[in-house]
PDB file of N, CA and C in Angstrom:
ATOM      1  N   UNK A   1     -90.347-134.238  26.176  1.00  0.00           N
ATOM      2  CA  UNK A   1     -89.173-135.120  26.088  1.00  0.00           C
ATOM      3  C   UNK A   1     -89.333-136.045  24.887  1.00  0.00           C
ATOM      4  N   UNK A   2     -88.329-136.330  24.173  1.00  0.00           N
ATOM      5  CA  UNK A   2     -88.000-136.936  22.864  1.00  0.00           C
ATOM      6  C   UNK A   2     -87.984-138.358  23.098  1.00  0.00           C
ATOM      7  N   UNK A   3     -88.568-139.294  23.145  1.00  0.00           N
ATOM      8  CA  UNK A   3     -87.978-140.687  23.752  1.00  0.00           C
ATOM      9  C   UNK A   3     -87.085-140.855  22.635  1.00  0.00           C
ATOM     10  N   UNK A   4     -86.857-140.944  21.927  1.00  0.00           N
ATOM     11  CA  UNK A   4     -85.991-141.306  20.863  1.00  0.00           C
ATOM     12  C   UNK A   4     -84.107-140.878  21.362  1.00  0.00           C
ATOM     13  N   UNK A   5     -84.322-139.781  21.871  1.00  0.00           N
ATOM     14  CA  UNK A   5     -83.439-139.635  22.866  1.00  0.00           C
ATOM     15  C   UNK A   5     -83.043-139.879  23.929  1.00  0.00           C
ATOM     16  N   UNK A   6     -83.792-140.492  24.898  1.00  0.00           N
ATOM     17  CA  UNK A   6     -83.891-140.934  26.069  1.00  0.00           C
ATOM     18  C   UNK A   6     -82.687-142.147  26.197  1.00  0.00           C
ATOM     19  N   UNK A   7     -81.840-142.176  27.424  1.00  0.00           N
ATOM     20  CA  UNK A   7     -80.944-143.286  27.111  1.00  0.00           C
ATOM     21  C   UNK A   7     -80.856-144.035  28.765  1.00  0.00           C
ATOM     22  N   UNK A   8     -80.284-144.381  29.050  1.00  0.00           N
ATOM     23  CA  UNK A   8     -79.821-145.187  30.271  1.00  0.00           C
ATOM     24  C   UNK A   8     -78.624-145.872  30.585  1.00  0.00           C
ATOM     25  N   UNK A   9     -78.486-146.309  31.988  1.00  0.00           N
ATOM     26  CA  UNK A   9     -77.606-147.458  32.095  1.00  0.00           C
ATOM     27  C   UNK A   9     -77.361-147.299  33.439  1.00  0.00           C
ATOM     28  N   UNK A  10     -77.413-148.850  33.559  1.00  0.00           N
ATOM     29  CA  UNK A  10     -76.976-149.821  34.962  1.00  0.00           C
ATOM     30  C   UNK A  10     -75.874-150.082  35.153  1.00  0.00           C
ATOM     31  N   UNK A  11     -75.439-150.008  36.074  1.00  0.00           N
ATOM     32  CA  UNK A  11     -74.018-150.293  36.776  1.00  0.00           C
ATOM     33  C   UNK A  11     -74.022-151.054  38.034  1.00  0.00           C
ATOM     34  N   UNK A  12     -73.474-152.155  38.036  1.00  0.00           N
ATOM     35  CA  UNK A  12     -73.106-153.122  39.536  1.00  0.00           C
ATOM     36  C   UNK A  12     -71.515-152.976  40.089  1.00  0.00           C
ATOM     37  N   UNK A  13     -71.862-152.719  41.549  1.00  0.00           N
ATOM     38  CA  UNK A  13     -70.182-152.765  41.421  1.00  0.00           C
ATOM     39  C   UNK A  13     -70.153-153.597  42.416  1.00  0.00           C
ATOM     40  N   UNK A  14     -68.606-153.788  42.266  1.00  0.00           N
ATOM     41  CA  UNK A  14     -67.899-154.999  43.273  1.00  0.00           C
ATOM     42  C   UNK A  14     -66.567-154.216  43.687  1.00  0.00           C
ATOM     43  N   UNK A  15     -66.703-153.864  45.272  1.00  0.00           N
ATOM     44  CA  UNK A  15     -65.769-153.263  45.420  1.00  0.00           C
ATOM     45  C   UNK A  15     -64.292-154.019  46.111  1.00  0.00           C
ATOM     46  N   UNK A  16     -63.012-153.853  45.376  1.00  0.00           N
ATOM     47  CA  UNK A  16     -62.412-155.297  45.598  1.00  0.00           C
ATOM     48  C   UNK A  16     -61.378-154.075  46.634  1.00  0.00           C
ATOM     49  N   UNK A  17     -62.186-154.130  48.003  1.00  0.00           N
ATOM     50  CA  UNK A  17     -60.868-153.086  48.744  1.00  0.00           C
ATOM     51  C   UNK A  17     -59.316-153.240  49.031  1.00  0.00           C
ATOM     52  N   UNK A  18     -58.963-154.581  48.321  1.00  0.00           N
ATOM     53  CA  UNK A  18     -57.479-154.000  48.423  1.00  0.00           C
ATOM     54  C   UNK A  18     -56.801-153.764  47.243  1.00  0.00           C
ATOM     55  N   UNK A  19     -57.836-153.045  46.267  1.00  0.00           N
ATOM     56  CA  UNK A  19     -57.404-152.486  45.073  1.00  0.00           C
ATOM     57  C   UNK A  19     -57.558-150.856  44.968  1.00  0.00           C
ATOM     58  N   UNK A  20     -58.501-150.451  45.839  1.00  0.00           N
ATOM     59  CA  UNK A  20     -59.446-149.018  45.988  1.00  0.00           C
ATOM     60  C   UNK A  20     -58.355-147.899  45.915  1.00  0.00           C
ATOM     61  N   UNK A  21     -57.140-148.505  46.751  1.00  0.00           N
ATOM     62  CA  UNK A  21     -56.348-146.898  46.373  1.00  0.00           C
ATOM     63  C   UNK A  21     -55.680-147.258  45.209  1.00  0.00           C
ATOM     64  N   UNK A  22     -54.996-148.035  44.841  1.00  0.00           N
ATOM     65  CA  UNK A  22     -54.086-147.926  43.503  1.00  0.00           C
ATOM     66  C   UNK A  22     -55.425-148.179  42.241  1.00  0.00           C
ATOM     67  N   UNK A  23     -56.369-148.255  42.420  1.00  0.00           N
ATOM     68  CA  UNK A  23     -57.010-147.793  41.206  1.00  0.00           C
ATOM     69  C   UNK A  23     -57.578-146.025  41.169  1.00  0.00           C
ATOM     70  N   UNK A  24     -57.879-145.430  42.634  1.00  0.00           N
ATOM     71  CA  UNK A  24     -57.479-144.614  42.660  1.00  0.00           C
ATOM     72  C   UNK A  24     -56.845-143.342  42.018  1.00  0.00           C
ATOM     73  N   UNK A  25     -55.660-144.131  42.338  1.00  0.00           N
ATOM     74  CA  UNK A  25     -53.950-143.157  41.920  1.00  0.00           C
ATOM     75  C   UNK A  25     -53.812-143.784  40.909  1.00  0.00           C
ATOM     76  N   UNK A  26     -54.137-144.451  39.781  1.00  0.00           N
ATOM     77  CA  UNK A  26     -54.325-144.647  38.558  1.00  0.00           C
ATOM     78  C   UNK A  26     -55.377-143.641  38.066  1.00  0.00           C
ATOM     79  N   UNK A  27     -56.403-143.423  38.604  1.00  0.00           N
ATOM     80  CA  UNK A  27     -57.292-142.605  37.823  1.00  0.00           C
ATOM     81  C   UNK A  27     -56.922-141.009  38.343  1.00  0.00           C
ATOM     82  N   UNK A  28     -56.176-140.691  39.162  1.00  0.00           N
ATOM     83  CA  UNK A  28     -56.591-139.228  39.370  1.00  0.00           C
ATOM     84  C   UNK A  28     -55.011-139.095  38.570  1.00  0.00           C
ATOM     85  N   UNK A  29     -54.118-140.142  38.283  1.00  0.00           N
ATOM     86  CA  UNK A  29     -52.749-139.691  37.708  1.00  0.00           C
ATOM     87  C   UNK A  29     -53.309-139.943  36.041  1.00  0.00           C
ATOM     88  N   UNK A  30     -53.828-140.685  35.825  1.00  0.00           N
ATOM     89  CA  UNK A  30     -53.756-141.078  34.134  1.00  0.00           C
ATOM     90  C   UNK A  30     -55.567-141.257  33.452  1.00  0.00           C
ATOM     91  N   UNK A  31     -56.295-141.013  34.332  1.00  0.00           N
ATOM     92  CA  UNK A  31     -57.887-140.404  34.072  1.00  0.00           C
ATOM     93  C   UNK A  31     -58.133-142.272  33.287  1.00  0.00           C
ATOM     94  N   UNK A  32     -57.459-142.989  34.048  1.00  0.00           N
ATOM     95  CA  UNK A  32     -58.227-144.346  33.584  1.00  0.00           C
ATOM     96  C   UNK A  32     -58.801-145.044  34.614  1.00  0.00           C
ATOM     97  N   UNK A  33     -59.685-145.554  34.145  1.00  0.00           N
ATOM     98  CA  UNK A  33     -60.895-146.172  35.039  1.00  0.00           C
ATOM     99  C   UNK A  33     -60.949-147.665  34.974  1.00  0.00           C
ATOM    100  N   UNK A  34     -60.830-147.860  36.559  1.00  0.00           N
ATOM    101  CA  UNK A  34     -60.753-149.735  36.829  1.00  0.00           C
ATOM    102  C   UNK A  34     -61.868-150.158  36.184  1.00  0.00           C
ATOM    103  N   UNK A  35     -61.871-151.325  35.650  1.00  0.00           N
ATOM    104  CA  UNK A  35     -63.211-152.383  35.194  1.00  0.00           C
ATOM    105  C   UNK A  35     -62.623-153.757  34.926  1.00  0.00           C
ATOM    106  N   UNK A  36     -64.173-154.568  35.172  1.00  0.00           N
ATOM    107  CA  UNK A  36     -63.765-156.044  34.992  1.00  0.00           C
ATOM    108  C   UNK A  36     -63.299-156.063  33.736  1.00  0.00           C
ATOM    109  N   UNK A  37     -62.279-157.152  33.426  1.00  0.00           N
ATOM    110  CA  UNK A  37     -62.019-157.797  32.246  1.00  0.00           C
ATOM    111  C   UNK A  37     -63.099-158.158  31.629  1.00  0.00           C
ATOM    112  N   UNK A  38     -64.467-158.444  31.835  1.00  0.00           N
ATOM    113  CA  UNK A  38     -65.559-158.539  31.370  1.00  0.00           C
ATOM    114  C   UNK A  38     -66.647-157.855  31.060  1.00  0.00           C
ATOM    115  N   UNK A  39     -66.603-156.485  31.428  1.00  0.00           N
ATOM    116  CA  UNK A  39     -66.732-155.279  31.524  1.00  0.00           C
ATOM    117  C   UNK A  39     -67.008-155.138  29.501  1.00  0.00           C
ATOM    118  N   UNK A  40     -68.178-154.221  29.047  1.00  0.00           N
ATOM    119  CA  UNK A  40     -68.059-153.854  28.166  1.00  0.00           C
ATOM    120  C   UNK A  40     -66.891-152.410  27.605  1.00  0.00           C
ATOM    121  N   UNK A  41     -66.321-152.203  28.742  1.00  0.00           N
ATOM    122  CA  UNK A  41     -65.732-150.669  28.466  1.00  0.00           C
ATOM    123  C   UNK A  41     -64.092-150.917  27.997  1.00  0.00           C
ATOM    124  N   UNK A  42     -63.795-152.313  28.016  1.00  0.00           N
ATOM    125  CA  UNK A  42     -62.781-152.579  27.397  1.00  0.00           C
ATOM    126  C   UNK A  42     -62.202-152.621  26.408  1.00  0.00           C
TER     127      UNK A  42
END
């Protein structure tokens, strides 16, 4: 194995259940993915 290649990553979640289905049916209709506003994936 290459460490130079080697990569990672952590993920915390917070599951806010009265969001779980309409983020959902956002992602299986338009393949976008809930995240915090603080979230680097923004």
């Amino acid at each position: 194995m290459d460490l130079k290649q080697a990569q990672g990553l952590l993920v915390n979640y917070l599951y806010a259940f009265d969001e779980i289905e309409k983020d959902h049916r956002v992602f299986t209709r338009k393949g976008l993915v809930a995240h915090s506003p603080h979230s680097l994936a923004g």
